[in-house]
N, C-alpha and C. Protein backbone atom coordinates (compact mmCIF):
# COMPACT_ATOMS: atom_id res chain seq x y z
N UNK A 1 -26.82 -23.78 145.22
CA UNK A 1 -26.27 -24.24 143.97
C UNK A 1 -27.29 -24.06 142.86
N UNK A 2 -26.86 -23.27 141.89
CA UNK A 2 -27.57 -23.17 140.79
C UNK A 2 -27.83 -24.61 140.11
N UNK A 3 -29.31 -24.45 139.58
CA UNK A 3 -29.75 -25.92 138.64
C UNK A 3 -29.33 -25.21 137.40
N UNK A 4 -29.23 -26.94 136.57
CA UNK A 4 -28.86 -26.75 135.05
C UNK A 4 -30.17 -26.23 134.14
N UNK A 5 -29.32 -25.37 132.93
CA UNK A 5 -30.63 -24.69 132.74
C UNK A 5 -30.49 -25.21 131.17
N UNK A 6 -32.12 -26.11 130.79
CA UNK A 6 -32.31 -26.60 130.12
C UNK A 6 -33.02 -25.48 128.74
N UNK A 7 -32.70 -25.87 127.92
CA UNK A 7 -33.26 -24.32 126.55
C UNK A 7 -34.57 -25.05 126.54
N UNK A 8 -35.62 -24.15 125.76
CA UNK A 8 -37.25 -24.47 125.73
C UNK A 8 -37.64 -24.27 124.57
N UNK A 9 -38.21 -25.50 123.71
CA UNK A 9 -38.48 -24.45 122.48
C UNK A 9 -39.97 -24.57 122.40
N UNK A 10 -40.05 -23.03 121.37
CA UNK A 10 -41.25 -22.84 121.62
C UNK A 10 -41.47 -21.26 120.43
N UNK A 11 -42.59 -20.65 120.72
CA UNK A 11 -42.65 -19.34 120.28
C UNK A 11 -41.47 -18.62 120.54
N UNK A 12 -41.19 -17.18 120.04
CA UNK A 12 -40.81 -16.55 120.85
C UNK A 12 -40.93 -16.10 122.23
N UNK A 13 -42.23 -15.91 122.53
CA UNK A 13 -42.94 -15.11 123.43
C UNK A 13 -42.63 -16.45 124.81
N UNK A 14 -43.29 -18.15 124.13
CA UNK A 14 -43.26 -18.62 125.23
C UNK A 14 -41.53 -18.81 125.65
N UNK A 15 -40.79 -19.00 125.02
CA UNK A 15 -39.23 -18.74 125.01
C UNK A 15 -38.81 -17.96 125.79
N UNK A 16 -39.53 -16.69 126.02
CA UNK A 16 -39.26 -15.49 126.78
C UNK A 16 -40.06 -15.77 128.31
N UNK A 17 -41.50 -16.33 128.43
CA UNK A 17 -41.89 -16.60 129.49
C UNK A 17 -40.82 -17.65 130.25
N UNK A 18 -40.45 -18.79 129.36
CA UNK A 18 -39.35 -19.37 130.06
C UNK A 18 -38.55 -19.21 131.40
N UNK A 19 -37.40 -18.36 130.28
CA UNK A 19 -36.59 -17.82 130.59
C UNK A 19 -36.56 -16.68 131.75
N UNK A 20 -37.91 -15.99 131.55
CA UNK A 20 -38.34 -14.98 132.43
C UNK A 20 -38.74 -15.43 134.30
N UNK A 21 -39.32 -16.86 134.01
CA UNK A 21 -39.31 -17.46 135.05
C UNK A 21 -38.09 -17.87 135.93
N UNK A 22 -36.95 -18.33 134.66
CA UNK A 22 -35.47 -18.56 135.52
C UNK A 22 -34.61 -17.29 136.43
N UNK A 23 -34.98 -16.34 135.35
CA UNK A 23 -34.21 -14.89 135.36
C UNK A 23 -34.89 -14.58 136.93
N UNK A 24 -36.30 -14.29 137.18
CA UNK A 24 -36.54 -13.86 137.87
C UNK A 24 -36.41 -14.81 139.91
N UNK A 25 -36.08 -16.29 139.27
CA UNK A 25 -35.44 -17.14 140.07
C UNK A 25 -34.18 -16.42 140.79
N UNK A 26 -33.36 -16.14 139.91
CA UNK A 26 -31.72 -15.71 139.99
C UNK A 26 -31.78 -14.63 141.09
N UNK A 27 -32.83 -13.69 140.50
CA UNK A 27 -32.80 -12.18 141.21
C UNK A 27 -33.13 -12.70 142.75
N UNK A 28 -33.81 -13.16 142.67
CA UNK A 28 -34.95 -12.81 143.68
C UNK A 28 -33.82 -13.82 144.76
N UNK A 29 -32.93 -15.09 144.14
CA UNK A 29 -32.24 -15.75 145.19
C UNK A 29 -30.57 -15.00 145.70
N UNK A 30 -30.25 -13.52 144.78
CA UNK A 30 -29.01 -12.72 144.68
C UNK A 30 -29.31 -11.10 144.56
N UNK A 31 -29.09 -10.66 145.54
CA UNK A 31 -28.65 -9.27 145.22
C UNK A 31 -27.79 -8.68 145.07
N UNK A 32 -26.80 -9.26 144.33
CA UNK A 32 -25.67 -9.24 143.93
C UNK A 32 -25.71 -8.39 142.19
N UNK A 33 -26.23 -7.20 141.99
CA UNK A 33 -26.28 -6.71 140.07
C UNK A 33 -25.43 -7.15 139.63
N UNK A 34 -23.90 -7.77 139.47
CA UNK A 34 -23.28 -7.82 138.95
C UNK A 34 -23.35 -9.57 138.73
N UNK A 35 -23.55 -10.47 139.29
CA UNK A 35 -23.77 -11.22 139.69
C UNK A 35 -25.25 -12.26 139.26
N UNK A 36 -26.04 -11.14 139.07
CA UNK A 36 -27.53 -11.83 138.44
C UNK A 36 -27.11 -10.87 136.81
N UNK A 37 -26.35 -10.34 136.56
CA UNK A 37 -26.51 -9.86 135.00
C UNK A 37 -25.51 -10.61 134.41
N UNK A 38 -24.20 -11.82 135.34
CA UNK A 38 -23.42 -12.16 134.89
C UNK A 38 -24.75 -13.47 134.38
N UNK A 39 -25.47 -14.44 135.00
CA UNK A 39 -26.61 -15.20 134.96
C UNK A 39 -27.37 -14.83 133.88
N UNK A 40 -27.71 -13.72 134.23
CA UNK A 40 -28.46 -13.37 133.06
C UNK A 40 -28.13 -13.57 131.51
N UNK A 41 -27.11 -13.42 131.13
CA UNK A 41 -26.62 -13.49 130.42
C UNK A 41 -26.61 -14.37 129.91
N UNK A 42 -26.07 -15.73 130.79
CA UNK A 42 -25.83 -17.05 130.04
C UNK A 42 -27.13 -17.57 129.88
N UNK A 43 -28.14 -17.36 130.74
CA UNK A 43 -29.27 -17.85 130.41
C UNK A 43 -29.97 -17.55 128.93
N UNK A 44 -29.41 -16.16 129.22
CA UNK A 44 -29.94 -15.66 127.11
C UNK A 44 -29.14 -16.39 126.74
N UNK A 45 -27.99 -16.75 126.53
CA UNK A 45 -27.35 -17.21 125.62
C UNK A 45 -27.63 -18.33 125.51
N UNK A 46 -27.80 -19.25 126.32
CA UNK A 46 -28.26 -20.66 126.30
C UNK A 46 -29.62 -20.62 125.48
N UNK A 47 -30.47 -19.59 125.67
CA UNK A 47 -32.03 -20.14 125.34
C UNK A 47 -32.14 -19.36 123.88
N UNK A 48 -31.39 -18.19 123.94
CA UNK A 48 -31.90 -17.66 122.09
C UNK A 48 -30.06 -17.63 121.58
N UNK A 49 -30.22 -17.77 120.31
CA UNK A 49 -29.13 -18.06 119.37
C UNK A 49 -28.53 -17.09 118.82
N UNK A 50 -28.34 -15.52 119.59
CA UNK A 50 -27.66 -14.39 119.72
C UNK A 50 -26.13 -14.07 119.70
N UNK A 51 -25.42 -13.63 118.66
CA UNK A 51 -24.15 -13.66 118.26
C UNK A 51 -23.27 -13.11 120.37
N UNK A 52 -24.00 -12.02 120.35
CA UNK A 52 -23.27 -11.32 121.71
C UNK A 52 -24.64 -10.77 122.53
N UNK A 53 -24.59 -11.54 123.87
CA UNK A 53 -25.01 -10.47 125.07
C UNK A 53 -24.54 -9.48 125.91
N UNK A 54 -24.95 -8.51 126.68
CA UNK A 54 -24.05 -8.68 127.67
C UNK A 54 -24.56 -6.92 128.41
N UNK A 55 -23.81 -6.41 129.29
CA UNK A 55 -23.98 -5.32 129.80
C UNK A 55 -23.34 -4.17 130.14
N UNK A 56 -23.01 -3.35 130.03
CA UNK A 56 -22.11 -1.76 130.14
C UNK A 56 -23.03 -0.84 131.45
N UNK A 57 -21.90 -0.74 132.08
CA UNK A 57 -22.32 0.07 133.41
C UNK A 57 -21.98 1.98 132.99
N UNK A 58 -22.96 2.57 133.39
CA UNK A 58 -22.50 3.67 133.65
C UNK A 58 -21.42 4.34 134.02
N UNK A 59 -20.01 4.57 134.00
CA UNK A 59 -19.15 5.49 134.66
C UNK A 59 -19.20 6.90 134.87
N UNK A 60 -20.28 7.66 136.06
CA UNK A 60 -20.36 8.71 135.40
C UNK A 60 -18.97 9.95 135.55
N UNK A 61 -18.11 9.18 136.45
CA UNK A 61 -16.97 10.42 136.65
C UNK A 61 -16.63 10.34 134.74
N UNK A 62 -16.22 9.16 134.00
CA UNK A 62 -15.98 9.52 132.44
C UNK A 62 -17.19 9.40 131.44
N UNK A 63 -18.22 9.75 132.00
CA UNK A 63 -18.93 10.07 130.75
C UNK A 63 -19.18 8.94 130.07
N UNK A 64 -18.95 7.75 130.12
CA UNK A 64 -19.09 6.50 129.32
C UNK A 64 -20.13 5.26 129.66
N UNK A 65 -19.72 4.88 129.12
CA UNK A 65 -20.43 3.04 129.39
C UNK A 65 -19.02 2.18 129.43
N UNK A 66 -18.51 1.13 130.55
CA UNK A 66 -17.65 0.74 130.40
C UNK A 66 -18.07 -1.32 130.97
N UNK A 67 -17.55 -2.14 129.65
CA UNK A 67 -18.23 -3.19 129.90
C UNK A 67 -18.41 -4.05 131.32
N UNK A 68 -19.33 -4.78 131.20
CA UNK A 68 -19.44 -5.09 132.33
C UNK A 68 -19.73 -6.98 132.28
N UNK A 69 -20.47 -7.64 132.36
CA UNK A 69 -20.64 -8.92 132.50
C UNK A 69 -21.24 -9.75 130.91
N UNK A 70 -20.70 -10.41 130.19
CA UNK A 70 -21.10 -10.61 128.98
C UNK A 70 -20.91 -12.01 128.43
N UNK A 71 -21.50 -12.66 127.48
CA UNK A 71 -20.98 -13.55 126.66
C UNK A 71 -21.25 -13.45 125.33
N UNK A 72 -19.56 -13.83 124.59
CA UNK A 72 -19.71 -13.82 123.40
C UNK A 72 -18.46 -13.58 123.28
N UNK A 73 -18.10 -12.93 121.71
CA UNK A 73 -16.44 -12.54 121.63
C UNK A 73 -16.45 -11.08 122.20
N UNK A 74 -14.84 -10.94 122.49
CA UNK A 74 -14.25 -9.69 122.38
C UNK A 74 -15.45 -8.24 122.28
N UNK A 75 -15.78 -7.61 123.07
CA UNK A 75 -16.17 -6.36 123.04
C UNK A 75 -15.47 -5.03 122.98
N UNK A 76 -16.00 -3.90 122.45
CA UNK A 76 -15.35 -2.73 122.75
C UNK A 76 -15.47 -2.56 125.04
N UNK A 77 -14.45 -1.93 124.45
CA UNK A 77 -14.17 -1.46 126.76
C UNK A 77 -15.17 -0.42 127.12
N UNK A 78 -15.15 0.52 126.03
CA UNK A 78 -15.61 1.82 126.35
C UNK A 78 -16.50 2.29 125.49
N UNK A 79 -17.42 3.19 125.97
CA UNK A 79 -18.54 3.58 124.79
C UNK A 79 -19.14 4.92 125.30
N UNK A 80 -18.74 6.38 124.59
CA UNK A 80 -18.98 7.34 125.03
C UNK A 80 -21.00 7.57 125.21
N UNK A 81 -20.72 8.26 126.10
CA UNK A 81 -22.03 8.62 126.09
C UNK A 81 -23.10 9.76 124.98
N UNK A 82 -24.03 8.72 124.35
CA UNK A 82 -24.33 9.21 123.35
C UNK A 82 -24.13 8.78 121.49
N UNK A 83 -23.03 8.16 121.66
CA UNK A 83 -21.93 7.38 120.75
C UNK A 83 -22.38 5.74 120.36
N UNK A 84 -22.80 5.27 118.94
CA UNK A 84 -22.76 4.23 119.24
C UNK A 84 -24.43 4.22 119.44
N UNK A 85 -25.04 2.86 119.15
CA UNK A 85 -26.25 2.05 119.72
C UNK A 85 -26.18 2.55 121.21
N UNK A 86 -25.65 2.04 122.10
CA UNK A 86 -25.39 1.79 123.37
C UNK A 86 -25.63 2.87 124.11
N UNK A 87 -24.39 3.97 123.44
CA UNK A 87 -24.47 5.55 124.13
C UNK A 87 -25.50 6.19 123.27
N UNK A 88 -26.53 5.82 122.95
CA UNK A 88 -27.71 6.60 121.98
C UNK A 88 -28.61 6.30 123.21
N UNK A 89 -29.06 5.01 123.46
CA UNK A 89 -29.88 4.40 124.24
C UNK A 89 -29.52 4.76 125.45
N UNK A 90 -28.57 5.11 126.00
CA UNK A 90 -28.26 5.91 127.36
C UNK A 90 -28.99 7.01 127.88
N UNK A 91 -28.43 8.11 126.23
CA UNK A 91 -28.59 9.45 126.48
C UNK A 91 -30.17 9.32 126.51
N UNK A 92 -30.83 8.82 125.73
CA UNK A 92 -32.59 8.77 125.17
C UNK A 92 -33.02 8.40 126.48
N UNK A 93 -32.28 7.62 127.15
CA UNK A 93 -32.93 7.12 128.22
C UNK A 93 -34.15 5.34 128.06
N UNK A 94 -33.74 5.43 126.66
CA UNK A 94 -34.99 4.56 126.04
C UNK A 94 -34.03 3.06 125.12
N UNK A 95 -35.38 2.17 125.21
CA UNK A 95 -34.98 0.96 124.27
C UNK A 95 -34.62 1.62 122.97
N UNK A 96 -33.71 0.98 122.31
CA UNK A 96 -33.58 1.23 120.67
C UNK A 96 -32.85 0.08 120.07
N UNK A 97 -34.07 -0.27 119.00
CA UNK A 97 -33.41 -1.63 118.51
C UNK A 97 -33.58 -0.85 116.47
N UNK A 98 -32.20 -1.56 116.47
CA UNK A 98 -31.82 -1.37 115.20
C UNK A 98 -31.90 -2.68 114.26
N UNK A 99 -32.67 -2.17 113.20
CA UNK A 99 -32.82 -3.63 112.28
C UNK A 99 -31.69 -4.42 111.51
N UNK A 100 -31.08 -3.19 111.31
CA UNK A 100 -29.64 -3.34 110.66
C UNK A 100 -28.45 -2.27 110.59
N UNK A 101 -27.70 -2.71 111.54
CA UNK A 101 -26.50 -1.49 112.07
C UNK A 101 -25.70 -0.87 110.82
N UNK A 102 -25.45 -1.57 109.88
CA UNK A 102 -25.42 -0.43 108.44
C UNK A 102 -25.88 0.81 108.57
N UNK A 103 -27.17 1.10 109.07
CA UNK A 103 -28.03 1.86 108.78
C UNK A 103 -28.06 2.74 109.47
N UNK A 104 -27.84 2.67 110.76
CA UNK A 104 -27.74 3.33 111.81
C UNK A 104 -26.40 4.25 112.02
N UNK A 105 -25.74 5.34 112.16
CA UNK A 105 -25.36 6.18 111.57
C UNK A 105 -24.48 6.72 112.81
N UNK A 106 -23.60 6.61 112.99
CA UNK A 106 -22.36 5.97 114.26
C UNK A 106 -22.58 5.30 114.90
N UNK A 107 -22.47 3.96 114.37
CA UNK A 107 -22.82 2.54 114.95
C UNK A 107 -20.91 2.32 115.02
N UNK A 108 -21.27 1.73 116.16
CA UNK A 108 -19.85 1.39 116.63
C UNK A 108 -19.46 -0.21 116.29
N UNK A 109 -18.99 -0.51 115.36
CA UNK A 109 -18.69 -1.99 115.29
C UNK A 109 -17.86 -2.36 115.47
N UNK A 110 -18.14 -3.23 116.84
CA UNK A 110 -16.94 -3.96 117.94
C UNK A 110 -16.84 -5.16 117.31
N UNK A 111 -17.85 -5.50 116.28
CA UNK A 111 -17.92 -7.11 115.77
C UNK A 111 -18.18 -6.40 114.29
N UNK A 112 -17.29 -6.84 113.61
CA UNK A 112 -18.48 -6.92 111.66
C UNK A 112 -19.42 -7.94 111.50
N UNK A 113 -19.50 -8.83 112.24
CA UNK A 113 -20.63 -9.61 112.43
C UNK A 113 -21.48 -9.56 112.93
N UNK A 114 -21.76 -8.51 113.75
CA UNK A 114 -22.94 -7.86 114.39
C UNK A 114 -23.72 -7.20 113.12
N UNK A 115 -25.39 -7.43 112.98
CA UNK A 115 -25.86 -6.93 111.52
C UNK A 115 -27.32 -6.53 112.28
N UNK A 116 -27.21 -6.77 113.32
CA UNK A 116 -28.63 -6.26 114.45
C UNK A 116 -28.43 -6.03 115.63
N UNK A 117 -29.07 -4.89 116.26
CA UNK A 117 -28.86 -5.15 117.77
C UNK A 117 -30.22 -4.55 118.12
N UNK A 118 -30.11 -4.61 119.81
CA UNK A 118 -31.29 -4.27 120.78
C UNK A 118 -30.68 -3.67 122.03
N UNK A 119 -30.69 -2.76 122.62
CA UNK A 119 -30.14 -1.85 124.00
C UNK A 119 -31.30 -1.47 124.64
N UNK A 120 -31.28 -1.99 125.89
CA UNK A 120 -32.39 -1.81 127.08
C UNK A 120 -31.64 -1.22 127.76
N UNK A 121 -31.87 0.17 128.31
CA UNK A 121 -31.71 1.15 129.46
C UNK A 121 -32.26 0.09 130.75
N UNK A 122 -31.47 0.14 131.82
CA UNK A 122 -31.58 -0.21 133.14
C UNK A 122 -31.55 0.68 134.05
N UNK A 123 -32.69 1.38 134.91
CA UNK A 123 -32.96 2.62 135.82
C UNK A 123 -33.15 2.36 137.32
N UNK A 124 -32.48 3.34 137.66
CA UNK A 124 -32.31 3.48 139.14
C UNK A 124 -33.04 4.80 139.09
N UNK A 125 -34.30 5.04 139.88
CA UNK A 125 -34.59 6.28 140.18
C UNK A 125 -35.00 6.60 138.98
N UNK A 126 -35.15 6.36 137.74
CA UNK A 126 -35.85 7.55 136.17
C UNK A 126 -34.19 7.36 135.79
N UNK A 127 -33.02 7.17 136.03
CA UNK A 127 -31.67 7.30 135.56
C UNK A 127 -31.45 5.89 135.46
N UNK A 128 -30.35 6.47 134.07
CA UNK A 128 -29.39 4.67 133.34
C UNK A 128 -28.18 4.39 134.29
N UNK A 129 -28.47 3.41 134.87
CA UNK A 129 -27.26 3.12 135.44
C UNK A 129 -26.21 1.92 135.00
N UNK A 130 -26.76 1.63 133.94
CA UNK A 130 -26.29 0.06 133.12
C UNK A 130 -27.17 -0.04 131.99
N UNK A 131 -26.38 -0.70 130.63
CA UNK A 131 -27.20 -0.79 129.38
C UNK A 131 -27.50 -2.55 129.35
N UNK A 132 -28.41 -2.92 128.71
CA UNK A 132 -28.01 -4.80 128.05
C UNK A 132 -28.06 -4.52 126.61
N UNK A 133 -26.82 -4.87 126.35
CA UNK A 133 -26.88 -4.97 124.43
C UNK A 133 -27.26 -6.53 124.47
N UNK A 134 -27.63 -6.56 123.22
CA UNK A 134 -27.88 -7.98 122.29
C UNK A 134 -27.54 -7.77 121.18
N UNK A 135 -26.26 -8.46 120.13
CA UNK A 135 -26.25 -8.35 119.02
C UNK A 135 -26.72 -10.01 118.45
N UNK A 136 -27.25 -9.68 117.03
CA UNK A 136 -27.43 -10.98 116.58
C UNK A 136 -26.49 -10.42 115.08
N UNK A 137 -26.22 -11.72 114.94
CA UNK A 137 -25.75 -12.08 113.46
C UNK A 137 -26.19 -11.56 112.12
N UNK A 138 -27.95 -11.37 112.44
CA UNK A 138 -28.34 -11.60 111.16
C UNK A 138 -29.34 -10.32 111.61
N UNK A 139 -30.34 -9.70 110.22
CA UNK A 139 -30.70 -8.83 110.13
C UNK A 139 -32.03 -9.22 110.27
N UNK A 140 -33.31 -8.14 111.19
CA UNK A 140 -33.94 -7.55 111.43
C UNK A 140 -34.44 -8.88 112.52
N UNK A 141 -33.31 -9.29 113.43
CA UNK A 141 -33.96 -9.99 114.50
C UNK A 141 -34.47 -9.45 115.47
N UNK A 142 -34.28 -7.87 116.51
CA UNK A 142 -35.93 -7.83 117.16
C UNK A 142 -36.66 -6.99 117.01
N UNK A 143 -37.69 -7.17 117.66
CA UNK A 143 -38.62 -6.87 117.66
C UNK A 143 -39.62 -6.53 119.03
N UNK A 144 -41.13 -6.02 118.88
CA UNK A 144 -41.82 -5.58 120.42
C UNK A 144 -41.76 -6.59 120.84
N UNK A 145 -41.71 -7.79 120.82
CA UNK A 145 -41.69 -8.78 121.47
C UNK A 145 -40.43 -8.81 122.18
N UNK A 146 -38.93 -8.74 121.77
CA UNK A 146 -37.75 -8.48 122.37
C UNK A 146 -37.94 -7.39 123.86
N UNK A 147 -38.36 -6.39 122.68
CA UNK A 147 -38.59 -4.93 123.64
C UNK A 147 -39.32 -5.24 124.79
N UNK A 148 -39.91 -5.40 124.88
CA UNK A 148 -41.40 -5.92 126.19
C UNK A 148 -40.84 -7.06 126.91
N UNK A 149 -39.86 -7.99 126.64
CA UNK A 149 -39.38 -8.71 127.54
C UNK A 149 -37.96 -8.34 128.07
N UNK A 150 -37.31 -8.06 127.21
CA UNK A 150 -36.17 -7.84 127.30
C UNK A 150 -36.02 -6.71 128.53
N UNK A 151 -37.22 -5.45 128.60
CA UNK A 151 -37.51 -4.70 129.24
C UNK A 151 -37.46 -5.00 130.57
N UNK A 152 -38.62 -6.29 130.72
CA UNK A 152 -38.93 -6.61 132.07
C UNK A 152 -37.57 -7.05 132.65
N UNK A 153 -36.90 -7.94 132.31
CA UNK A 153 -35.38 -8.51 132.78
C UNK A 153 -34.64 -7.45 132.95
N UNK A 154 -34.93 -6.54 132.17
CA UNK A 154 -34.19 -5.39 132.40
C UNK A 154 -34.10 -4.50 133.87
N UNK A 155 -35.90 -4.72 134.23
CA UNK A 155 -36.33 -4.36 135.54
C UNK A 155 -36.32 -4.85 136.67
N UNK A 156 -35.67 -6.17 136.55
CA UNK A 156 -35.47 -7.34 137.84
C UNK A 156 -34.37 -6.97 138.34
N UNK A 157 -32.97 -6.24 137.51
CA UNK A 157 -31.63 -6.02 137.91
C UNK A 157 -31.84 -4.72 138.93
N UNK A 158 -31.53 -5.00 140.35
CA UNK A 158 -31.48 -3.61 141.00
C UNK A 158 -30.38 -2.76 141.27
């Protein structure tokens, strides 16, 4: 039985050690990916104040990202590869955080209230096999600090 998970405040960074301690609880007691990213999730959501989390799996017979375990409102289903924050960070293979999705130049807006995001590539082998978006509300929320943790959680999902 999962314990209740209490928010921490603090820095960012110690916010992230937190959390990083629970996250890596989850994994290590489930090998279940679908299952520790559904966790994952709420744990971000509980501990930072992020409009939408959540995760898009690879489909590679269609070429896409198709959602996968999340909290928040309503998401897009589908997200071509390449297309979009999401399918940018696929194809690159790499983190890409945008300060302000205005700006960013086929940004797919599943929310008009999305005004920032962050996409961590998740690898099997050097390959994406799943994205984690984060949108926030407001503009130019992350940062290397996001990137560098967000990363590692990224690396606990097998």
């Amino acid at each position: 039985m999962a314990e209740d998970f209490i928010p921490f405040e603090g820095t960012k960074t110690e916010q992230y050690e937190y959390v990083l301690a629970q996250i890596e609880a989850l994994c290590m007691a489930e090998s279940n990916a679908i299952a520790n990213m559904a966790n994952i999730c709420a744990v971000l959501r509980e501990q930072f104040p992020w409009f939408w989390i959540g995760f898009y799996l690879v489909d590679t017979a269609a070429n896409n990202l198709v959602l996968g375990p999340f909290q928040g409102p309503l998401a897009c289903t589908r997200i071509p590869f390449g297309k979009g924050v999401c399918g940018t960070a696929w194809k690159r293979n790499e983190t890409v955080v945008v300060p302000d999705v205005t700006q960013f130049e086929g940004h797919i807006a599943c929310s008009s209230l999305s005004q920032s995001e962050i996409v961590v590539p998740l690898r099997r082998n050097g390959a994406v096999w799943a994205i984690l978006d984060i949108d926030s509300e407001h503009l130019n929320t992350f940062d290397e600090t996001d990137t560098q943790y967000l990363g590692r959680i990224a690396d606990m999902i097998i």
